[in-house]
Protein backbone atom coordinates (compact mmCIF):
# COMPACT_ATOMS: atom_id res chain seq x y z
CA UNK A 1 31.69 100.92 166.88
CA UNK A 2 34.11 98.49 168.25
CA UNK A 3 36.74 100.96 169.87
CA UNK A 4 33.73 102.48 171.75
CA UNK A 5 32.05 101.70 175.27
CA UNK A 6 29.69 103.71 177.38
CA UNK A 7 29.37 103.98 181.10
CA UNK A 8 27.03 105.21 183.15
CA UNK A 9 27.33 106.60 187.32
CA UNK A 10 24.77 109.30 187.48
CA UNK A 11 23.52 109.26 191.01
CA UNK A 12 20.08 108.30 191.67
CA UNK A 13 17.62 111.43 191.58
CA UNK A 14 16.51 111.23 195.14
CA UNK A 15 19.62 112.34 196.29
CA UNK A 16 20.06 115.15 193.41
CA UNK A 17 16.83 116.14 194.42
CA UNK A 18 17.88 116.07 198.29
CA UNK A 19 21.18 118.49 197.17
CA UNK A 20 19.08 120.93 194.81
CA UNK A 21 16.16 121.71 197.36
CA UNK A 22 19.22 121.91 200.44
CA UNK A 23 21.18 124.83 198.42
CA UNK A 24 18.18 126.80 197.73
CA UNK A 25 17.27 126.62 201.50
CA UNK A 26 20.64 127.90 202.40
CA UNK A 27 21.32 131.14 204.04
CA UNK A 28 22.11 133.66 203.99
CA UNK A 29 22.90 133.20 199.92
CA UNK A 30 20.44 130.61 197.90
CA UNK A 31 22.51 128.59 195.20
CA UNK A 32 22.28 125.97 192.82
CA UNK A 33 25.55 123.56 191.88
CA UNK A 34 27.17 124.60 188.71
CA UNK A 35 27.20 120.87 187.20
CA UNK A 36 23.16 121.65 186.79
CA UNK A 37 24.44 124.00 183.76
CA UNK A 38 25.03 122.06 181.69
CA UNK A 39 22.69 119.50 180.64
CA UNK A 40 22.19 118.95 177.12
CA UNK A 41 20.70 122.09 176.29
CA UNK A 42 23.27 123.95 178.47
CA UNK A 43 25.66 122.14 177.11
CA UNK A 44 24.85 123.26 173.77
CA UNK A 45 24.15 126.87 175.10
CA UNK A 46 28.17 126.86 176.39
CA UNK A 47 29.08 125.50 172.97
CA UNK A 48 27.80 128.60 171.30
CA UNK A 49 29.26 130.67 173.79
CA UNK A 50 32.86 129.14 173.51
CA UNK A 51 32.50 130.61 169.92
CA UNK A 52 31.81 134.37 171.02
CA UNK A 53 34.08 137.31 170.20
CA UNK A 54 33.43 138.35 173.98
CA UNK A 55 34.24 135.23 174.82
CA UNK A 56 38.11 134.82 175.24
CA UNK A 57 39.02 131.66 177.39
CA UNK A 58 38.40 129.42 174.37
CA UNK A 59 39.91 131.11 171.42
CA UNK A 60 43.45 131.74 173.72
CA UNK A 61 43.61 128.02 174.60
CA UNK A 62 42.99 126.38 171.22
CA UNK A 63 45.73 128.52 170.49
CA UNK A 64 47.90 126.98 173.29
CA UNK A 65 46.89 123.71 172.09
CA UNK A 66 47.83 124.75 168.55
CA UNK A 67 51.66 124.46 170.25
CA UNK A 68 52.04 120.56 169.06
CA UNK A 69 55.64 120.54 169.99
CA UNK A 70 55.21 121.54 173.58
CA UNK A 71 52.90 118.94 173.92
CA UNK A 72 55.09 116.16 172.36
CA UNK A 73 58.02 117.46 174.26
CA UNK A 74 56.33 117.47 178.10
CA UNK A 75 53.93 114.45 177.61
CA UNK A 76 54.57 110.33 177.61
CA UNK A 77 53.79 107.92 174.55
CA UNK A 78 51.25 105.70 174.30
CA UNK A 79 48.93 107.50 176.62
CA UNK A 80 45.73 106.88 178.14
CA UNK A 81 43.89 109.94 178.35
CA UNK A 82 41.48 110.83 180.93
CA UNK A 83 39.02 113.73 180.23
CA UNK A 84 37.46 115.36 183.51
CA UNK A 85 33.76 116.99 182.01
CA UNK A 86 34.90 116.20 178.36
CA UNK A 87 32.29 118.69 176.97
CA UNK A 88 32.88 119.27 173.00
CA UNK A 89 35.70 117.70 170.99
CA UNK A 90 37.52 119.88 169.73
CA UNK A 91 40.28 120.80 172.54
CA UNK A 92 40.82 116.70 172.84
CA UNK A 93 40.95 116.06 168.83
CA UNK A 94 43.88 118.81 168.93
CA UNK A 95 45.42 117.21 172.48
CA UNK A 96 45.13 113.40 170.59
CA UNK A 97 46.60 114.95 167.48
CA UNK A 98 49.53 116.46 169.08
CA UNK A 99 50.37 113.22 171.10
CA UNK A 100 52.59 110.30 169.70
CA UNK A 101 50.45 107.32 169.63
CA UNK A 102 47.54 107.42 172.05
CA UNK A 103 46.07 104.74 173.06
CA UNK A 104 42.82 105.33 174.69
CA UNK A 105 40.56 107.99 175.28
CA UNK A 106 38.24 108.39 178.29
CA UNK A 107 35.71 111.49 178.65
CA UNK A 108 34.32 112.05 181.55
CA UNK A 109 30.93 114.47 181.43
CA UNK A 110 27.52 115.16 183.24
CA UNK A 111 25.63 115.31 180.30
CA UNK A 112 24.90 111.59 178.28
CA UNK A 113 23.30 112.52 175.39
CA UNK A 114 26.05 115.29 174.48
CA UNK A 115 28.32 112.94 175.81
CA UNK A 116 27.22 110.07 173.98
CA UNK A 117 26.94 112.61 170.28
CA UNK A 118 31.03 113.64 170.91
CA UNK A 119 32.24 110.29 171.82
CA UNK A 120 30.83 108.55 168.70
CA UNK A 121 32.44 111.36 166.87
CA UNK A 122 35.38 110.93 168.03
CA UNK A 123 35.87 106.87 168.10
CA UNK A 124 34.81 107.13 164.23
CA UNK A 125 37.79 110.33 163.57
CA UNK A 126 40.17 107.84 165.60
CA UNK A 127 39.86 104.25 165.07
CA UNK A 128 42.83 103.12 166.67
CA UNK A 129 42.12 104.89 169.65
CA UNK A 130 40.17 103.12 171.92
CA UNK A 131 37.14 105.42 173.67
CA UNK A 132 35.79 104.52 176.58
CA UNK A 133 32.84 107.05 177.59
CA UNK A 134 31.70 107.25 180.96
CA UNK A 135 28.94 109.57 182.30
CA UNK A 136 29.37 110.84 185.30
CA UNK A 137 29.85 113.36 187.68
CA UNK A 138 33.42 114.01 187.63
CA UNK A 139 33.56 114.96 191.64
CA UNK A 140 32.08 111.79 192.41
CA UNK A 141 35.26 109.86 190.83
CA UNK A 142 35.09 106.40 193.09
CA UNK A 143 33.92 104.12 190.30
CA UNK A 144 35.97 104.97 187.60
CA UNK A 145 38.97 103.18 189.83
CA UNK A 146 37.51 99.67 187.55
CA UNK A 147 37.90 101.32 184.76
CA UNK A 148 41.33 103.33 184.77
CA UNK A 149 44.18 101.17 185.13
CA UNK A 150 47.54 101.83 186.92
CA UNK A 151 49.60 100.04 185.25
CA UNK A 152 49.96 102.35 182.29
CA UNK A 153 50.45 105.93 181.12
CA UNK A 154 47.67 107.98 182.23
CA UNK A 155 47.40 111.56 181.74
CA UNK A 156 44.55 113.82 182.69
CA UNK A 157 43.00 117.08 180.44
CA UNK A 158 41.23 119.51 182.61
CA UNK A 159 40.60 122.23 180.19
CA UNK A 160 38.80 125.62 179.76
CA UNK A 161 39.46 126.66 183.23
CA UNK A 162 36.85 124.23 184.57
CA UNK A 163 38.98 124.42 187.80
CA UNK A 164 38.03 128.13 188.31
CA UNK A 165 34.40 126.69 189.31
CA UNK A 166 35.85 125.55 192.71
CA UNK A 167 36.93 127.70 195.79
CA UNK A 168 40.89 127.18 196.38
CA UNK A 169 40.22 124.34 198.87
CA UNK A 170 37.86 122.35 196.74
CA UNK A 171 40.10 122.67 193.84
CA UNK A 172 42.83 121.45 195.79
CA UNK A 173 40.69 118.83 196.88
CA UNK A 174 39.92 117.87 193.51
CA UNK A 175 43.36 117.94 192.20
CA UNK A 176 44.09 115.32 195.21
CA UNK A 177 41.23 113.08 193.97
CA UNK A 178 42.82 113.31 189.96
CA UNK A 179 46.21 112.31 191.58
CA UNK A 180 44.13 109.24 193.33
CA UNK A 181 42.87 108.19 189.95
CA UNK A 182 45.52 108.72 187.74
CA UNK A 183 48.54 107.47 189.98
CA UNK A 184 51.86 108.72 190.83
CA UNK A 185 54.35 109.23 188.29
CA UNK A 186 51.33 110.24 185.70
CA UNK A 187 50.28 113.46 184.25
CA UNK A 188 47.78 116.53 184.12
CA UNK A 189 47.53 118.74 181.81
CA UNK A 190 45.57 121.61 183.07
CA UNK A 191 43.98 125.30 182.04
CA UNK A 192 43.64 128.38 184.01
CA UNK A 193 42.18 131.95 183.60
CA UNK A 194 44.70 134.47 184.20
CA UNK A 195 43.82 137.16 185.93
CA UNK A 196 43.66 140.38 184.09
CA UNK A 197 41.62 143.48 183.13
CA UNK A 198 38.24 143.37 185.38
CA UNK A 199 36.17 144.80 181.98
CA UNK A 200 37.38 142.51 179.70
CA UNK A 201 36.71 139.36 181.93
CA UNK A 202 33.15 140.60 182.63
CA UNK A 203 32.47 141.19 179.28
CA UNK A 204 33.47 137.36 178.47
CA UNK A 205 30.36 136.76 181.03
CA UNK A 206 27.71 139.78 179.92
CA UNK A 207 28.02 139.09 176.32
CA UNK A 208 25.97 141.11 173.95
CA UNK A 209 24.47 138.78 172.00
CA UNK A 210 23.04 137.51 175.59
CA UNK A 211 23.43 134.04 174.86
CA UNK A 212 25.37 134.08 178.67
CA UNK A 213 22.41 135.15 179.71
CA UNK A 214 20.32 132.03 178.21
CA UNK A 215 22.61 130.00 179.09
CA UNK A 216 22.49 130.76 182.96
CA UNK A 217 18.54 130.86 182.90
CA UNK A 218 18.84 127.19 181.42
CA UNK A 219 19.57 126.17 184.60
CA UNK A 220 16.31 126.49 186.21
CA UNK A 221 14.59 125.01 183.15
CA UNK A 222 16.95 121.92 184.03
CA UNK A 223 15.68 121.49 187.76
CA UNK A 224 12.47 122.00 186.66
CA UNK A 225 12.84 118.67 184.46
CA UNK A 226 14.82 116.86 187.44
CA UNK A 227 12.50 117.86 190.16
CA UNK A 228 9.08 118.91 188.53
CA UNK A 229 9.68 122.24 189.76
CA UNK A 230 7.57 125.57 188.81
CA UNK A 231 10.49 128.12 187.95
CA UNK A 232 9.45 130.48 185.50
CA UNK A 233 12.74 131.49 183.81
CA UNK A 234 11.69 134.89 182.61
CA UNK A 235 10.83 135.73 186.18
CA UNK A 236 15.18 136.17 186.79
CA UNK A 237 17.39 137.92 185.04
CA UNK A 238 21.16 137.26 184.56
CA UNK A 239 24.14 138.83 186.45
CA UNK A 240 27.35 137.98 186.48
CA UNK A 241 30.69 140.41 187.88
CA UNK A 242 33.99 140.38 189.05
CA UNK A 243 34.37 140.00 193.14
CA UNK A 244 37.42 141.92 193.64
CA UNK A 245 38.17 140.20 196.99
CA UNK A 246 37.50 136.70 195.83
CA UNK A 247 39.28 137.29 192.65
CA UNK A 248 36.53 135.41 191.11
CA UNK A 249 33.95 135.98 188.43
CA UNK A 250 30.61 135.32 190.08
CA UNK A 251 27.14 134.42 188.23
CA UNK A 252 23.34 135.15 189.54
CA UNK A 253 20.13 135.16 188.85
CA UNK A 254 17.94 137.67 190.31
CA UNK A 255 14.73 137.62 191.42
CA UNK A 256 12.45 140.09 189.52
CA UNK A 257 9.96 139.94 191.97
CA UNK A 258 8.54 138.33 194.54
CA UNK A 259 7.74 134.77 194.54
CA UNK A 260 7.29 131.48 195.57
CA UNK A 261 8.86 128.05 194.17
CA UNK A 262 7.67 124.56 195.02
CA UNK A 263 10.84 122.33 194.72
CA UNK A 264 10.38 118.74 195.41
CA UNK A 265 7.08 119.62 197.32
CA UNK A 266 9.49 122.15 199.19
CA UNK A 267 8.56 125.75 199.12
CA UNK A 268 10.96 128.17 198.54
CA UNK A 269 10.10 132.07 198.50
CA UNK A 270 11.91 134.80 197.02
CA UNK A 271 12.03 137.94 197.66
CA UNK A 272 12.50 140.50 194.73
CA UNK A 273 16.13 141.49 194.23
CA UNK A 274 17.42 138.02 195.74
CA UNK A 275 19.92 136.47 193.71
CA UNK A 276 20.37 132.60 193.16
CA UNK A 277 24.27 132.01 193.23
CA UNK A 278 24.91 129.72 189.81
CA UNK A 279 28.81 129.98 189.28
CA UNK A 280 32.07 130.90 190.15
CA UNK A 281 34.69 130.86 188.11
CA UNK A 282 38.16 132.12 190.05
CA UNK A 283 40.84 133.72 188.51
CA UNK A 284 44.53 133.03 188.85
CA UNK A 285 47.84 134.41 188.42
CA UNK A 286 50.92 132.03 187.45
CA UNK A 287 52.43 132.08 191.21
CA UNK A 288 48.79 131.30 192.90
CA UNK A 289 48.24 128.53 190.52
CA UNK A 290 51.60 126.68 190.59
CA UNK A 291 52.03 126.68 194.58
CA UNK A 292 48.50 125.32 194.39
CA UNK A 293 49.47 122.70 192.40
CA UNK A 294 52.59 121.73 194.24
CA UNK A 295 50.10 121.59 197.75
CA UNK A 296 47.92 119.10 195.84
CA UNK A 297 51.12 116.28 195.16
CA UNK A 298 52.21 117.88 192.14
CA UNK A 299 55.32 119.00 190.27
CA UNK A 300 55.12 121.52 187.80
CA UNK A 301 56.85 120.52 184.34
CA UNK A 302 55.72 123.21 182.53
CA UNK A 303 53.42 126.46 182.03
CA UNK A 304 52.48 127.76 178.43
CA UNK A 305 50.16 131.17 177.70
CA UNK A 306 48.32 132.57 174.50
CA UNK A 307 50.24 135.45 172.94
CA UNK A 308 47.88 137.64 175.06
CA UNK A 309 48.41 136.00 177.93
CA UNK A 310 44.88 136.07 179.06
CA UNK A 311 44.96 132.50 179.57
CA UNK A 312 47.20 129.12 181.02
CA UNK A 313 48.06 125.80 180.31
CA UNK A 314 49.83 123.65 183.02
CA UNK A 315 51.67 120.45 182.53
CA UNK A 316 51.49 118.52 186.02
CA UNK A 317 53.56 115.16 187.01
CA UNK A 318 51.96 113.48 190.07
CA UNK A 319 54.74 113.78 192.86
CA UNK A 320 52.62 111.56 195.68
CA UNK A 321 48.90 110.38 196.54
């Protein structure tokens, strides 16, 4: 397709390998890095969960994005729009449709061949946008400074409460790097989980059709590919709560019993009971989110909410870098 182009930055596997076998050393709480969710089976796993009656954070944003006129109103012309861990299409197709006259499209996303699926999707539903795919970690942002220009409109989409996966500092760190890349004067658009009910935001993660479940357990399927590790998935079970203190969702796997794990010729032991720490995903009010946002270089244009108000978009302006 002419109006698409593929990148590629994924770091070589040595030092994957390096960060993997270091977080499952650590103590006194072994963990593995969220981005290792979603490969292309996870990715695919997350897809089916998005569409889940338990499953909430979704459903409430495509209805935020339904809001066309907000969008129009609060965002430039002739955009270039950045996607940070683009995952499926169809947030962006409703972002691009409720924009006058974008001009480019860039997702960002861990996972090539999903990536690589969604972006030729997309280029063919928008010829006249131009799509410039680029796989990538989207922490590890220094190379895509060749590819996104300055010089015009840029605005950044950060859905599904993505965000939520880092502790307040990181995300503020992160936020600082987005401002980096997308310059001053340009624009974020944002989503947050609200904070609410404890029961219904554990039941988005403890669904009962137990695809959650799956979907966490992927994850050691996927190190076993990038490492040649040993894990035996049905060895763990999934379990995922709300941490009152840390006002944050938190997801584990637990160690049925116990064992031992070569990891890039590393052992690691379990014992049974121990839990492998696999995501966070914080939880916001409006007030905790916006001065946030205005720490990181940014000024708040806007804030829209389903009609439950279980969930947040923000519309950002980058104030300084």
């Amino acid at each position: 397709m002419e109006n698409l182009n593929f990148y590629n930055f994924i770091e070589s596997s040595f030092f994957e390998d390096k960060e993997i076998v270091d977080n499952l050393k650590s103590s006194p709480q072994k963990k593995i890095n969220s981005k290792h969710l979603y490969d292309e089976n996870g990715s695919k796993l997350f897809e089916m969960i998005t569409n889940l009656d338990d499953y909430y954070p979704t459903r409430s944003e495509l209805e935020i994005l339904d809001q066309k006129n907000v969008f129009k109103k609060n965002l430039p012309e002739k955009a270039s729009i950045i996607e940070f861990g683009s995952g499926s299409n169809k947030k962006v197709r409703k972002l691009l449709e409720a924009l006058s006259n974008p001009k480019e499209y860039i997702p960002i996303d861990i996972s090539y061949e999903f990536l690589k699926t969604n972006a030729k999707e997309l280029a063919k539903k928008f010829p006249k946008i131009k799509v410039k795919a680029i796989c990538a970690d989207f922490n590890k942002l220094g190379s895509l400074q060749n590819i996104i220009e300055h010089k015009s409109k840029n605005l950044g989409f950060f859905p599904g409460s993505t965000i939520g996966n880092f502790c307040p500092d990181d995300a503020k760190k992160l936020l600082k790097k987005f401002a980096k890349i997308l310059g001053k004067n340009n624009y974020l658009v944002i989503g947050i989980d609200i904070r609410k009910d404890k029961k219904i935001m554990e039941k988005a993660y403890n669904d009962s059709e137990g695809i959650t479940a799956e979907f966490n357990k992927n994850i050691l399927k996927g190190i076993n590919k990038k490492t040649g590790a040993k894990f035996d998935a049905n060895s763990f079970e999934h379990l995922a709560y709300f941490n009152d203190k840390k006002k944050r969702i938190e997801m584990h796997l637990i160690s049925k019993e116990n064992q031992t794990v070569n990891v890039s010729n590393k052992k690691i032991k379990f014992e049974k009971g121990e839990t492998i720490h696999t995501e966070n995903s914080y939880k916001y009010s409006e007030k905790e989110f916006k001065e946030l946002c205005n720490s990181s270089g940014y000024d708040v244009i806007d804030f829209v909410t389903d009609k439950n108000k279980y969930f947040g978009v923000f519309f950002l302006k980058v104030e300084r870098i």
